[in-house]
PDB file of N, CA and C in Angstrom:
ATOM      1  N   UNK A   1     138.977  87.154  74.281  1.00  0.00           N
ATOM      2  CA  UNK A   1     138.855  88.135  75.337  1.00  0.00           C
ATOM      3  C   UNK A   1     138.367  87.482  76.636  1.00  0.00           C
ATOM      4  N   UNK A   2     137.291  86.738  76.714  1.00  0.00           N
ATOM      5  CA  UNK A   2     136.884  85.767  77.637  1.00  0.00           C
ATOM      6  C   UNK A   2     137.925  84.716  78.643  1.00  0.00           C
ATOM      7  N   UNK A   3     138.461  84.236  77.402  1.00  0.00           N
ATOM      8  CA  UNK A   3     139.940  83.142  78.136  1.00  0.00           C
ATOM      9  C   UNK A   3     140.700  84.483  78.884  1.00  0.00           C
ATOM     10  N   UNK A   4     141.209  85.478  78.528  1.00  0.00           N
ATOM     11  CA  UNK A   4     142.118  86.168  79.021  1.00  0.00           C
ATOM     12  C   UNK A   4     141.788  86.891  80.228  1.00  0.00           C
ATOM     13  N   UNK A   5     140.245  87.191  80.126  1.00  0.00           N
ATOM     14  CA  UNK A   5     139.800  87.229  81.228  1.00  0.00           C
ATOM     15  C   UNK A   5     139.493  86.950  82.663  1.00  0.00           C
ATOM     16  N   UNK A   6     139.092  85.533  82.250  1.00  0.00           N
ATOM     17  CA  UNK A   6     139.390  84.136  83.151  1.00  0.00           C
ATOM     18  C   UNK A   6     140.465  83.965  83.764  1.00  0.00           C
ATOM     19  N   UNK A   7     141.883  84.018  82.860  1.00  0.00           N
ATOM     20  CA  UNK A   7     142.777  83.376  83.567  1.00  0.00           C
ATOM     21  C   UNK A   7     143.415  84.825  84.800  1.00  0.00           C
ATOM     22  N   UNK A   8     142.674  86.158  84.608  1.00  0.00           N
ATOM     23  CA  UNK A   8     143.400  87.121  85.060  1.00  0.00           C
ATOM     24  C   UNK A   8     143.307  86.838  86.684  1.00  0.00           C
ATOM     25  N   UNK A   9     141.595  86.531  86.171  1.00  0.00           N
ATOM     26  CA  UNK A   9     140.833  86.154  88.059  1.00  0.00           C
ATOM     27  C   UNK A   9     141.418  85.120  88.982  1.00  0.00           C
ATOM     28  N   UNK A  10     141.634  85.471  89.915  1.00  0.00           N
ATOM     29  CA  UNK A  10     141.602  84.378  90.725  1.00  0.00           C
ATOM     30  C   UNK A  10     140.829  83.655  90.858  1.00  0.00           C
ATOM     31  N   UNK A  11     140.823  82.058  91.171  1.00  0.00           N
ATOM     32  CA  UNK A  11     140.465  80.813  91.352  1.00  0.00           C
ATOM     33  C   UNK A  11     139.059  80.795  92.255  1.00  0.00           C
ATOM     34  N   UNK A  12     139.545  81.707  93.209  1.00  0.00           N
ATOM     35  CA  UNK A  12     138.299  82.197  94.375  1.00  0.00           C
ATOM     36  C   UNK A  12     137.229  82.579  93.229  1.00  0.00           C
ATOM     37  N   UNK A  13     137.497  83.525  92.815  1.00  0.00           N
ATOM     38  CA  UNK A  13     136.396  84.518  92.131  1.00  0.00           C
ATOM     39  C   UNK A  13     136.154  83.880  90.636  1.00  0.00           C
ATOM     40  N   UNK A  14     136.565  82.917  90.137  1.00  0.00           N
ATOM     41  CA  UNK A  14     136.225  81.901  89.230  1.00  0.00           C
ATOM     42  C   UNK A  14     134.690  80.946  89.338  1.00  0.00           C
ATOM     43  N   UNK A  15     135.537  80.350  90.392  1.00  0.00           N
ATOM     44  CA  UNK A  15     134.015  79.069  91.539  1.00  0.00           C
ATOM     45  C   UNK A  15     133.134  80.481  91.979  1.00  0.00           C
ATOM     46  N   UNK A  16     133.352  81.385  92.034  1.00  0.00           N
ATOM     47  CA  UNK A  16     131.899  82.173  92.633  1.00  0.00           C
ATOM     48  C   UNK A  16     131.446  82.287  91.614  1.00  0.00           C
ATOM     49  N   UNK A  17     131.718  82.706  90.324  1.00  0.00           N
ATOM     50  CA  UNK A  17     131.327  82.729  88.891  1.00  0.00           C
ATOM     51  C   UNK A  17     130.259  81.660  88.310  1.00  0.00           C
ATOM     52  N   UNK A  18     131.355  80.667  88.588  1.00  0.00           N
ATOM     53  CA  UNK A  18     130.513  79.315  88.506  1.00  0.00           C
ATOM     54  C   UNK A  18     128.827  79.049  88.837  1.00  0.00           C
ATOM     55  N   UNK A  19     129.064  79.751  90.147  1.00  0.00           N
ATOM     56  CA  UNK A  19     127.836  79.478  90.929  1.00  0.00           C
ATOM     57  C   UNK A  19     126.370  80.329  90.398  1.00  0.00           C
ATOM     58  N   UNK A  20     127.155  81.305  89.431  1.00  0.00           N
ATOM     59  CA  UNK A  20     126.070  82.250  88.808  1.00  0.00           C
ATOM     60  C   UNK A  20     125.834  81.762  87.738  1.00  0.00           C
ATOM     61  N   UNK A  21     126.487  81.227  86.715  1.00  0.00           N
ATOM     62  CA  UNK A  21     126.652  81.019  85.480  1.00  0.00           C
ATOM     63  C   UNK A  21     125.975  79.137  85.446  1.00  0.00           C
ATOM     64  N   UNK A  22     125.808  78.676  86.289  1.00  0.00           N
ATOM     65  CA  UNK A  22     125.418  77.067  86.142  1.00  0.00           C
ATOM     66  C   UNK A  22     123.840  77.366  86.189  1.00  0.00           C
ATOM     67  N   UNK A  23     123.597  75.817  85.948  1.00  0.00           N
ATOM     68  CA  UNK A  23     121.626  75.823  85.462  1.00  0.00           C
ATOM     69  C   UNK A  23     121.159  76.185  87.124  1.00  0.00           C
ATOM     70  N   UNK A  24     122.000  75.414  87.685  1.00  0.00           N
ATOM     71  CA  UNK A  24     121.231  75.652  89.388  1.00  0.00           C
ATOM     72  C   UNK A  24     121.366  76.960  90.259  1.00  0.00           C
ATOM     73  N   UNK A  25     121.780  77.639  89.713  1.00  0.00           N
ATOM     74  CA  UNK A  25     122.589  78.934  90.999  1.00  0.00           C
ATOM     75  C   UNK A  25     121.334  79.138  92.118  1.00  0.00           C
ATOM     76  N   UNK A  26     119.631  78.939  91.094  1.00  0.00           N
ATOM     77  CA  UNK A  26     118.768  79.317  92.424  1.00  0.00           C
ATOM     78  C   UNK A  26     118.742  78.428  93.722  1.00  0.00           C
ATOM     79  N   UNK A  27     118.923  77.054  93.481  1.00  0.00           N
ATOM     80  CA  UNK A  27     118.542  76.084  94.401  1.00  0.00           C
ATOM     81  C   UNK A  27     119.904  76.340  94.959  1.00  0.00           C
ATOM     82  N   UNK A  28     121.212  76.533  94.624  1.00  0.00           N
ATOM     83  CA  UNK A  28     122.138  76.771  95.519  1.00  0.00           C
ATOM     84  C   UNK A  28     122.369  77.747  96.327  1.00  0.00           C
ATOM     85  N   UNK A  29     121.705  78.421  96.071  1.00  0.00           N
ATOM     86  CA  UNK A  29     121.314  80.385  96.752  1.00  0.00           C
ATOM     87  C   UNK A  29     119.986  79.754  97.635  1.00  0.00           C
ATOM     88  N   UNK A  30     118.771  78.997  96.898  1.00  0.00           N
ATOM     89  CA  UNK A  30     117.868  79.458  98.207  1.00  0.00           C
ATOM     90  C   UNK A  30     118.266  78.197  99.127  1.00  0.00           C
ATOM     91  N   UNK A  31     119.256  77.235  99.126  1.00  0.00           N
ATOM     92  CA  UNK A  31     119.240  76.268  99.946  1.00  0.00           C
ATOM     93  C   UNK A  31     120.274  76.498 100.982  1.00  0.00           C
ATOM     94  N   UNK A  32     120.771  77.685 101.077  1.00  0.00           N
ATOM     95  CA  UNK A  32     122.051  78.125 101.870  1.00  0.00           C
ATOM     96  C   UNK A  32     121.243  78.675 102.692  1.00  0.00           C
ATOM     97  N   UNK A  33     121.608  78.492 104.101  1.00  0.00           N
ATOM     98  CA  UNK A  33     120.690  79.796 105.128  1.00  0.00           C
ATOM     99  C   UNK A  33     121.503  80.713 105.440  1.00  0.00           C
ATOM    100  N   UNK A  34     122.868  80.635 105.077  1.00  0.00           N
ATOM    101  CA  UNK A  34     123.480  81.839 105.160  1.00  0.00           C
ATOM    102  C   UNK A  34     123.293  83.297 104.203  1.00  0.00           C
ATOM    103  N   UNK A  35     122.728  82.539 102.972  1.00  0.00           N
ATOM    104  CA  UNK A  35     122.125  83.522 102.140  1.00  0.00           C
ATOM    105  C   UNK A  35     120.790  83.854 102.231  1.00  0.00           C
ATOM    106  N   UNK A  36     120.050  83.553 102.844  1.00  0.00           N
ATOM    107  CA  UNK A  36     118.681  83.980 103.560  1.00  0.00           C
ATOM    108  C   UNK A  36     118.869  84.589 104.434  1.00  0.00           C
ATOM    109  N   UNK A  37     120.037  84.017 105.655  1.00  0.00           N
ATOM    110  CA  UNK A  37     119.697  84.783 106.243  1.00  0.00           C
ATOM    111  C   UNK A  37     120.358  86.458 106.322  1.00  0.00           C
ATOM    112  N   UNK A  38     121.505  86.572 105.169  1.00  0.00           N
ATOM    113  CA  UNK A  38     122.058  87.564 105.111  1.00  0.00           C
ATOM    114  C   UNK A  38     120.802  88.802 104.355  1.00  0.00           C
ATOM    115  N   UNK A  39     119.880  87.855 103.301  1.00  0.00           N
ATOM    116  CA  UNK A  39     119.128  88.641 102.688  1.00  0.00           C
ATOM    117  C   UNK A  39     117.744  89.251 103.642  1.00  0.00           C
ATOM    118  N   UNK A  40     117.481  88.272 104.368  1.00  0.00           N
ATOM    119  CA  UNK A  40     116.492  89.021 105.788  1.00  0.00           C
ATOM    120  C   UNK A  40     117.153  90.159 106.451  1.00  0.00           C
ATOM    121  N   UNK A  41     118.013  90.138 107.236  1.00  0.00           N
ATOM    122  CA  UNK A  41     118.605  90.900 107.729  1.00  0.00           C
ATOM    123  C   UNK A  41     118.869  92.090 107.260  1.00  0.00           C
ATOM    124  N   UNK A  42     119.428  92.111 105.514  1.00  0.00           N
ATOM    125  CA  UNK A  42     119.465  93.018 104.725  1.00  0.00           C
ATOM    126  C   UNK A  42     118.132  94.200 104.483  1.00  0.00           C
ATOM    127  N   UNK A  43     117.026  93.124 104.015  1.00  0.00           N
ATOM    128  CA  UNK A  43     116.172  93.595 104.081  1.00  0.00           C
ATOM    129  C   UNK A  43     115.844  94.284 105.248  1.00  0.00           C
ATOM    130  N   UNK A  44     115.526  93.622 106.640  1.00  0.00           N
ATOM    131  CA  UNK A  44     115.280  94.245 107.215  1.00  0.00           C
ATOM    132  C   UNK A  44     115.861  95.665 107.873  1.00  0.00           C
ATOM    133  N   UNK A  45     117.290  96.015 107.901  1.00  0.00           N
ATOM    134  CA  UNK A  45     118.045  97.200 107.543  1.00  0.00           C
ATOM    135  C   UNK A  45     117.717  97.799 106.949  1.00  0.00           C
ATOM    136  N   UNK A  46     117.223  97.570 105.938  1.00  0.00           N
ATOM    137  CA  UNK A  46     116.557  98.910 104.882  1.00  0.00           C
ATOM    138  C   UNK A  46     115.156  99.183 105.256  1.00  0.00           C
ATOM    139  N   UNK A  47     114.384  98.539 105.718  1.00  0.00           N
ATOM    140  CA  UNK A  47     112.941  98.480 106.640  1.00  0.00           C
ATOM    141  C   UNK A  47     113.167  99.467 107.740  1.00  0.00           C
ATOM    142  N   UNK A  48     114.313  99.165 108.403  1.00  0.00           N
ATOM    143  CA  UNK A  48     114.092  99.871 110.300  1.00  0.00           C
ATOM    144  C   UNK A  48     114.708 101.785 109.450  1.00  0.00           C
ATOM    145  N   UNK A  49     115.421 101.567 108.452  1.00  0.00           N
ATOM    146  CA  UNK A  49     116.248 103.032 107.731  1.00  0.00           C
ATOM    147  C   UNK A  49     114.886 103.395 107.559  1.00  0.00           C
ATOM    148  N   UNK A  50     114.256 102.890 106.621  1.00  0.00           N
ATOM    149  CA  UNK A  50     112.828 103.592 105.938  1.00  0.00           C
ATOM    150  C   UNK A  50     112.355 103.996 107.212  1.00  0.00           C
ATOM    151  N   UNK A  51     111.739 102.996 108.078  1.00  0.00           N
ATOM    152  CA  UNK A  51     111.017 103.679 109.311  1.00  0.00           C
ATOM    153  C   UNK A  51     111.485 104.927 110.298  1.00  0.00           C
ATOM    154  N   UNK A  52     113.025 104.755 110.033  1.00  0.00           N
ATOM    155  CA  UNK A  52     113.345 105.955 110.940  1.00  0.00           C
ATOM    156  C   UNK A  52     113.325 107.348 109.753  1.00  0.00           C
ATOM    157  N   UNK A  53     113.637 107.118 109.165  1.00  0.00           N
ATOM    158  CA  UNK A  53     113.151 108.272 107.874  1.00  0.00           C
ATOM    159  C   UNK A  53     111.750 108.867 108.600  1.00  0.00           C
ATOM    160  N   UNK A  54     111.300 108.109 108.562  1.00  0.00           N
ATOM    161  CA  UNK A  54     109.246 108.330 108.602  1.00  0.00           C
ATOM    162  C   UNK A  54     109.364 108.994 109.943  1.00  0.00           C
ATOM    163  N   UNK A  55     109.842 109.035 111.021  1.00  0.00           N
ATOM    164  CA  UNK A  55     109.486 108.865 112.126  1.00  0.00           C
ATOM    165  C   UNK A  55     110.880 109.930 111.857  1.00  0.00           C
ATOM    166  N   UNK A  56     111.871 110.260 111.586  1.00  0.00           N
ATOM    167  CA  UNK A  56     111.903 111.860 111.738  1.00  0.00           C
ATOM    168  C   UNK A  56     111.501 112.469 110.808  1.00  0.00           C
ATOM    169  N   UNK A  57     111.243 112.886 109.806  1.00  0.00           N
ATOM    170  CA  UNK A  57     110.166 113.356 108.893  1.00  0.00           C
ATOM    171  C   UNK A  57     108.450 114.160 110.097  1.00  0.00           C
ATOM    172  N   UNK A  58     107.798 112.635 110.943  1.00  0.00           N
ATOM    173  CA  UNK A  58     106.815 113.336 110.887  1.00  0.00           C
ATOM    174  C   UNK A  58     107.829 114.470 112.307  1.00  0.00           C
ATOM    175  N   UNK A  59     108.722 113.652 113.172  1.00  0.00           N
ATOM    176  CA  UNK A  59     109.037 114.841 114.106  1.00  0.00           C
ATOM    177  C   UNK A  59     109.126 116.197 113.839  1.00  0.00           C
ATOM    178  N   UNK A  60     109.955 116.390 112.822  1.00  0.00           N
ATOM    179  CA  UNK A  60     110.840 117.069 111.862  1.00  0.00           C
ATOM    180  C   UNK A  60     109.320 118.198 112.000  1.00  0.00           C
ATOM    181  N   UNK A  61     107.748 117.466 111.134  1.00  0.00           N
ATOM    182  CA  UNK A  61     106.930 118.181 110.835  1.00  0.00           C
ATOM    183  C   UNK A  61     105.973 119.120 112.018  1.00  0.00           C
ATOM    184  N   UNK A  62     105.795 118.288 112.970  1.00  0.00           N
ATOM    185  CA  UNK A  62     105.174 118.542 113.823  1.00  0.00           C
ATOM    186  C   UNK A  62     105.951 119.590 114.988  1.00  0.00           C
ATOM    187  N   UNK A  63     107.345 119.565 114.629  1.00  0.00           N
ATOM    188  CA  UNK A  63     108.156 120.827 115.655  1.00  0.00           C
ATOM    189  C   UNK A  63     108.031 122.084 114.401  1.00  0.00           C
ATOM    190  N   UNK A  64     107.738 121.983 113.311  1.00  0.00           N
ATOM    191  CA  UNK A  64     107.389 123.015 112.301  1.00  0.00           C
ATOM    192  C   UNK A  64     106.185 123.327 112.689  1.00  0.00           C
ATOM    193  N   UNK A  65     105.114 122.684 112.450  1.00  0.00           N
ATOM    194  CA  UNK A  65     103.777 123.350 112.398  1.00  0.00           C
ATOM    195  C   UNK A  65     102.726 122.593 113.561  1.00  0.00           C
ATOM    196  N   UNK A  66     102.898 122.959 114.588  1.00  0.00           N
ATOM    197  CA  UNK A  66     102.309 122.252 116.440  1.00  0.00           C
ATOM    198  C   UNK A  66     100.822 122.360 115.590  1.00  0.00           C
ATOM    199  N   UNK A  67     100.229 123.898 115.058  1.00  0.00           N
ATOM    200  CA  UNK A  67      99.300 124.294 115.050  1.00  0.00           C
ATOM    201  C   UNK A  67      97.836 123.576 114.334  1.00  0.00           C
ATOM    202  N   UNK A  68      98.219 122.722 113.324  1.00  0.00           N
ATOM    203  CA  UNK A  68      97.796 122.327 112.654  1.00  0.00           C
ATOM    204  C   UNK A  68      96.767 120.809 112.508  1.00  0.00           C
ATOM    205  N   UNK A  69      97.726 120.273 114.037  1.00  0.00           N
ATOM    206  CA  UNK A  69      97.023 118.543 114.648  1.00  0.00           C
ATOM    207  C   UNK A  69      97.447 117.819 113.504  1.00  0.00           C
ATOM    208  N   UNK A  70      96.996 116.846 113.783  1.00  0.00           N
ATOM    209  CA  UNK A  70      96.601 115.554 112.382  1.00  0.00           C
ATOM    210  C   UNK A  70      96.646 115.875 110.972  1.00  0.00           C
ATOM    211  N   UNK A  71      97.407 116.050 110.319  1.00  0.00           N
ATOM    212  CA  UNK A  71      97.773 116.597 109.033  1.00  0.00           C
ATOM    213  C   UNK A  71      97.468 114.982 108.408  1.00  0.00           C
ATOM    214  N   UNK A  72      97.473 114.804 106.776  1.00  0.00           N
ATOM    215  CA  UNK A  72      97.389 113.820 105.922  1.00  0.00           C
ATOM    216  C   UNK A  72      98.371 113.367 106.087  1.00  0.00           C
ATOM    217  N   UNK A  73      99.515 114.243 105.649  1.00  0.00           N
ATOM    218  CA  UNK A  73     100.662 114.238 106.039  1.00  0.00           C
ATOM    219  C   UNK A  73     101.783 113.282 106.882  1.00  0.00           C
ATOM    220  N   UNK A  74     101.206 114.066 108.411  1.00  0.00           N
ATOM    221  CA  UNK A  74     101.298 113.483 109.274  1.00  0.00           C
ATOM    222  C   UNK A  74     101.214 112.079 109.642  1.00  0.00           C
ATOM    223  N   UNK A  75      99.718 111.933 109.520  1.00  0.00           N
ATOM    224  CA  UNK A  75      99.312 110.305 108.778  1.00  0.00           C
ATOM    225  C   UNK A  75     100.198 109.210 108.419  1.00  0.00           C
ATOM    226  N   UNK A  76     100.436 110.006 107.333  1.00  0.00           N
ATOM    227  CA  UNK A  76     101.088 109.077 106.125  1.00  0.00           C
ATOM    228  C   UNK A  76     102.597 109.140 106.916  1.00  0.00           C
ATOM    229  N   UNK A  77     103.268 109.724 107.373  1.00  0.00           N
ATOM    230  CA  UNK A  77     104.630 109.578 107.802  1.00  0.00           C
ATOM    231  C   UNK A  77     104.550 108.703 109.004  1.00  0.00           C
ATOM    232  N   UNK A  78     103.430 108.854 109.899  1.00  0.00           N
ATOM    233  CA  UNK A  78     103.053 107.717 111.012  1.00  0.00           C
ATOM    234  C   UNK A  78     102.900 106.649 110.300  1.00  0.00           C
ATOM    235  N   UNK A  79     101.991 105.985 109.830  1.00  0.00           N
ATOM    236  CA  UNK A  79     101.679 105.005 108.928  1.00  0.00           C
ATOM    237  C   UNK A  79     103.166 104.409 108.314  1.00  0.00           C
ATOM    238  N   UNK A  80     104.081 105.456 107.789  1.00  0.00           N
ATOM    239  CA  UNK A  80     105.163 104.660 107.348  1.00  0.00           C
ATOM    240  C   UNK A  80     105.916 104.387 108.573  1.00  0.00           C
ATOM    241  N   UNK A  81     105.916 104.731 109.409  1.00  0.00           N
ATOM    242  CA  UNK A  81     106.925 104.605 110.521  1.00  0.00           C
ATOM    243  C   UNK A  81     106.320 103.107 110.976  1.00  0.00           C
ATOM    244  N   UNK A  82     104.838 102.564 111.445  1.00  0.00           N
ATOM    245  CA  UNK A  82     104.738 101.654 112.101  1.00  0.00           C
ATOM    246  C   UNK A  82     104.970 100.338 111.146  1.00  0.00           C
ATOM    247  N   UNK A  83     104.453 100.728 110.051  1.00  0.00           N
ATOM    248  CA  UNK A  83     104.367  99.507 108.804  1.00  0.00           C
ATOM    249  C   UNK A  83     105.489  99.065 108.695  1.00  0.00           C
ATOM    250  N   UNK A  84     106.919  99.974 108.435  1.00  0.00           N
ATOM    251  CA  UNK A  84     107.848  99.692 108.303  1.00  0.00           C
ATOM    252  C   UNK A  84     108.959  99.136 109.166  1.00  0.00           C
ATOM    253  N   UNK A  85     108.571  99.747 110.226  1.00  0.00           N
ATOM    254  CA  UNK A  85     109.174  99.460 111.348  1.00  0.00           C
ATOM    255  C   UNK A  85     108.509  97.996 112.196  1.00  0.00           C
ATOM    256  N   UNK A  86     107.524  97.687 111.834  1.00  0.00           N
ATOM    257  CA  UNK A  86     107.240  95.884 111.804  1.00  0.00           C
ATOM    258  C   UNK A  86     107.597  95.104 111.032  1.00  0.00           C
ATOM    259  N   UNK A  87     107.578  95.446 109.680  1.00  0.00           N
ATOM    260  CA  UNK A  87     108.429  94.644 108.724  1.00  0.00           C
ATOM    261  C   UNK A  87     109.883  94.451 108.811  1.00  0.00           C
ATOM    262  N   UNK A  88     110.090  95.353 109.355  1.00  0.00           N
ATOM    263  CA  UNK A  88     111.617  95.556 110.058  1.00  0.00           C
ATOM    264  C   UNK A  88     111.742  94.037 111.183  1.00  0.00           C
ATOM    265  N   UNK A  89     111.374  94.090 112.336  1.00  0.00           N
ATOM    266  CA  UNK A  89     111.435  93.504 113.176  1.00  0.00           C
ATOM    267  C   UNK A  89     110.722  92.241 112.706  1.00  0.00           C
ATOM    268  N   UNK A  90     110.137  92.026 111.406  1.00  0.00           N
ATOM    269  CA  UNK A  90     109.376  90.500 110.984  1.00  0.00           C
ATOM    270  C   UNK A  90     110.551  89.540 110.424  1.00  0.00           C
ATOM    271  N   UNK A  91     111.316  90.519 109.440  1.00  0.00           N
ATOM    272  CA  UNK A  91     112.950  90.270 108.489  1.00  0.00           C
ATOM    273  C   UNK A  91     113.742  89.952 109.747  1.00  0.00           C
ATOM    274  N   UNK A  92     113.485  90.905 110.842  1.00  0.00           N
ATOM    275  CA  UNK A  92     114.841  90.126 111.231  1.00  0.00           C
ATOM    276  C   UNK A  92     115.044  89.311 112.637  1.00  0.00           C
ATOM    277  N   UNK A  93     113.533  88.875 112.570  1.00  0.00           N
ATOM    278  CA  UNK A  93     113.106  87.685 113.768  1.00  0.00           C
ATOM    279  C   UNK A  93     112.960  86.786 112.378  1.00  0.00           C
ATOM    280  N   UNK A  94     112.993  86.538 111.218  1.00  0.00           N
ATOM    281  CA  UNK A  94     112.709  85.485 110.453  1.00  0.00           C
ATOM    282  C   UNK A  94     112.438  84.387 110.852  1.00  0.00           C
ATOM    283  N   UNK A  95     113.594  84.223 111.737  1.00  0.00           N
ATOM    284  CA  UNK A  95     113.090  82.405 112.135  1.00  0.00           C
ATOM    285  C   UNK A  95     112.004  82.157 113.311  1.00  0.00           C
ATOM    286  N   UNK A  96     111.840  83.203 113.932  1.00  0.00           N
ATOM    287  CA  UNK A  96     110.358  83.032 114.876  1.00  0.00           C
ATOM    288  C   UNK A  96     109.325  83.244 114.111  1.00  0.00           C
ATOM    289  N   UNK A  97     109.287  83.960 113.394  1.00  0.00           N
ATOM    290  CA  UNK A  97     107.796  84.586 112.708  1.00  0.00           C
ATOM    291  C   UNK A  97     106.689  83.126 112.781  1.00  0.00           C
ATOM    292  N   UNK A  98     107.347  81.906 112.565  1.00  0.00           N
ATOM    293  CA  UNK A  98     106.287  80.955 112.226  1.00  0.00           C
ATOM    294  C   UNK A  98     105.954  80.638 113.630  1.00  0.00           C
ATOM    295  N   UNK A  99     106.184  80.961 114.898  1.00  0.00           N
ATOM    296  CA  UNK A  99     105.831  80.759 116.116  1.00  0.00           C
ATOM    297  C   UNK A  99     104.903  81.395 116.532  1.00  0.00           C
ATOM    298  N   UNK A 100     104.924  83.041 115.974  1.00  0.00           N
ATOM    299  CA  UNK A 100     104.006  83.852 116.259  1.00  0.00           C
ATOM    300  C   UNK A 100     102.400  83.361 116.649  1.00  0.00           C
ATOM    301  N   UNK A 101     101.567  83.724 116.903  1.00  0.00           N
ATOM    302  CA  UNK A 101     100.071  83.475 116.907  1.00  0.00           C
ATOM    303  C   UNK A 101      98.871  84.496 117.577  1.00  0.00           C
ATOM    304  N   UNK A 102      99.555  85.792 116.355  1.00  0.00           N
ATOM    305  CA  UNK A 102      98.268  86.805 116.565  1.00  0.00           C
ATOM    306  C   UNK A 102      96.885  86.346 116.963  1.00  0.00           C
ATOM    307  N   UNK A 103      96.076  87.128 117.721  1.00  0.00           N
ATOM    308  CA  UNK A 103      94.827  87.092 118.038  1.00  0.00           C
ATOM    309  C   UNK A 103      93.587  86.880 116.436  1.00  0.00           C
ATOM    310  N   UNK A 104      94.478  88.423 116.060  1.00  0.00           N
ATOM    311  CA  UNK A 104      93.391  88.937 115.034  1.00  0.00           C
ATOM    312  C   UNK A 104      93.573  87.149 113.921  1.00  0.00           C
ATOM    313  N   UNK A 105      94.799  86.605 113.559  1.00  0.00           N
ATOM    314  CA  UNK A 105      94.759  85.582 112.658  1.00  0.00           C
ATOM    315  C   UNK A 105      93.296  84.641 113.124  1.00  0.00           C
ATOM    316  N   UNK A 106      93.708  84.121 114.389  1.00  0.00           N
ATOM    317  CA  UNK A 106      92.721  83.461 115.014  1.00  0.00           C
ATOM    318  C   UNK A 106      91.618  83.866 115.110  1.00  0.00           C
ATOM    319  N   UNK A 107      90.882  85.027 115.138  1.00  0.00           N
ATOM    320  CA  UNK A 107      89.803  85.779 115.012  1.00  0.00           C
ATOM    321  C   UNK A 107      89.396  85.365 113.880  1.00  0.00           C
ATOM    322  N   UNK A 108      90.253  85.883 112.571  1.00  0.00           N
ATOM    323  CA  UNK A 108      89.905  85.751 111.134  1.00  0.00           C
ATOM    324  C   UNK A 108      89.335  84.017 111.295  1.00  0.00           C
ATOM    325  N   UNK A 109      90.355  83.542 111.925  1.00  0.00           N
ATOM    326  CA  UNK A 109      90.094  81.999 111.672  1.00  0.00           C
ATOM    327  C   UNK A 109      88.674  81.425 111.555  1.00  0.00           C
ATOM    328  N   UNK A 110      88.396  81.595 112.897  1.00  0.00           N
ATOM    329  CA  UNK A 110      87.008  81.699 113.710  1.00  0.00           C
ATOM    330  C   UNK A 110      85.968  82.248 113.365  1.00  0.00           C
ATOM    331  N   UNK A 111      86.024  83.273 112.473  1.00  0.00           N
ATOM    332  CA  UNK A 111      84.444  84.096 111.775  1.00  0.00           C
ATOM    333  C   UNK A 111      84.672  83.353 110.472  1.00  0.00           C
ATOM    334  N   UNK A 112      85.721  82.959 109.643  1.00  0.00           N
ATOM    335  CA  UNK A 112      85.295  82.314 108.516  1.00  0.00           C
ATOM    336  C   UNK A 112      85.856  80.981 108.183  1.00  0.00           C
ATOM    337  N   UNK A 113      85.388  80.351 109.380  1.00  0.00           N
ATOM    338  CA  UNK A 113      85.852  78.837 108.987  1.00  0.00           C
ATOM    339  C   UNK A 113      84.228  78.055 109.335  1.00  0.00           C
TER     340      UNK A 113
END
C-alpha cells in the first residue's frame, strides 16, 4: 500500500516527505529563515486577530453598558488588547527585537546587579 502510494505522488511532494520523515527535519526547519520567518509572521497574525478581538469586544461592551466605568471585564479585554497586540508587533519586527533597549530592562539591570 505504501509503494503504491509513493509512486502516485509526485516527485515534488516525495522530497518534501523526505524532509519530514529523515533524522534531521528539525535542524533543516530551524536553519531555514524562510521558515522562521514565515512562522513569526504567522504567529504574529494570530496575535494582532486576538488583539483586535479584545479591542472590539471591550468597544462592543462599553457602547452596551457607558454606565458602569471600569468593569473586570473591561480590564481583562483591555489587558488582552495591549498584551497581544505587542506580541503582535514583537513576531513581526523579529529581527529588530534584539536591538531594542527598554528602560525598565536597564532599570532591572541596575537595582540587581
Amino acid at each position: 500500500m505504501g509503494r503504491m502510494l509513493m509512486n502516485i505522488l509526485p516527485s515534488a511532494s516525495v522530497e518534501s516527505m523526505n524532509v519530514f520523515f529523515s533524522k534531521n527535519w528539525w535542524e533543516e526547519i530551524n536553519e531555514s529563515k524562510d521558515w522562521q520567518d514565515g512562522i513569526f509572521f504567522t504567529l504574529s497574525a494570530f496575535y494582532a486577530l486576538v488583539s483586535a478581538v479584545a479591542l472590539i469586544q471591550l468597544i462592543r461592551i462599553e457602547i452596551r453598558v457607558p454606565e458602569y466605568g471600569w468593569t473586570t471585564q473591561k480590564v481583562f479585554h483591555l489587558m488582552n488588547f495591549i498584551v497581544n497586540g505587542v506580541r503582535a508587533i514583537v513576531f513581526g519586527f523579529h529581527m529588530h527585537v534584539f536591538t531594542l533597549h527598554p528602560k525598565v530592562s536597564m532599570l532591572f539591570y541596575i537595582i540587581f546587579s
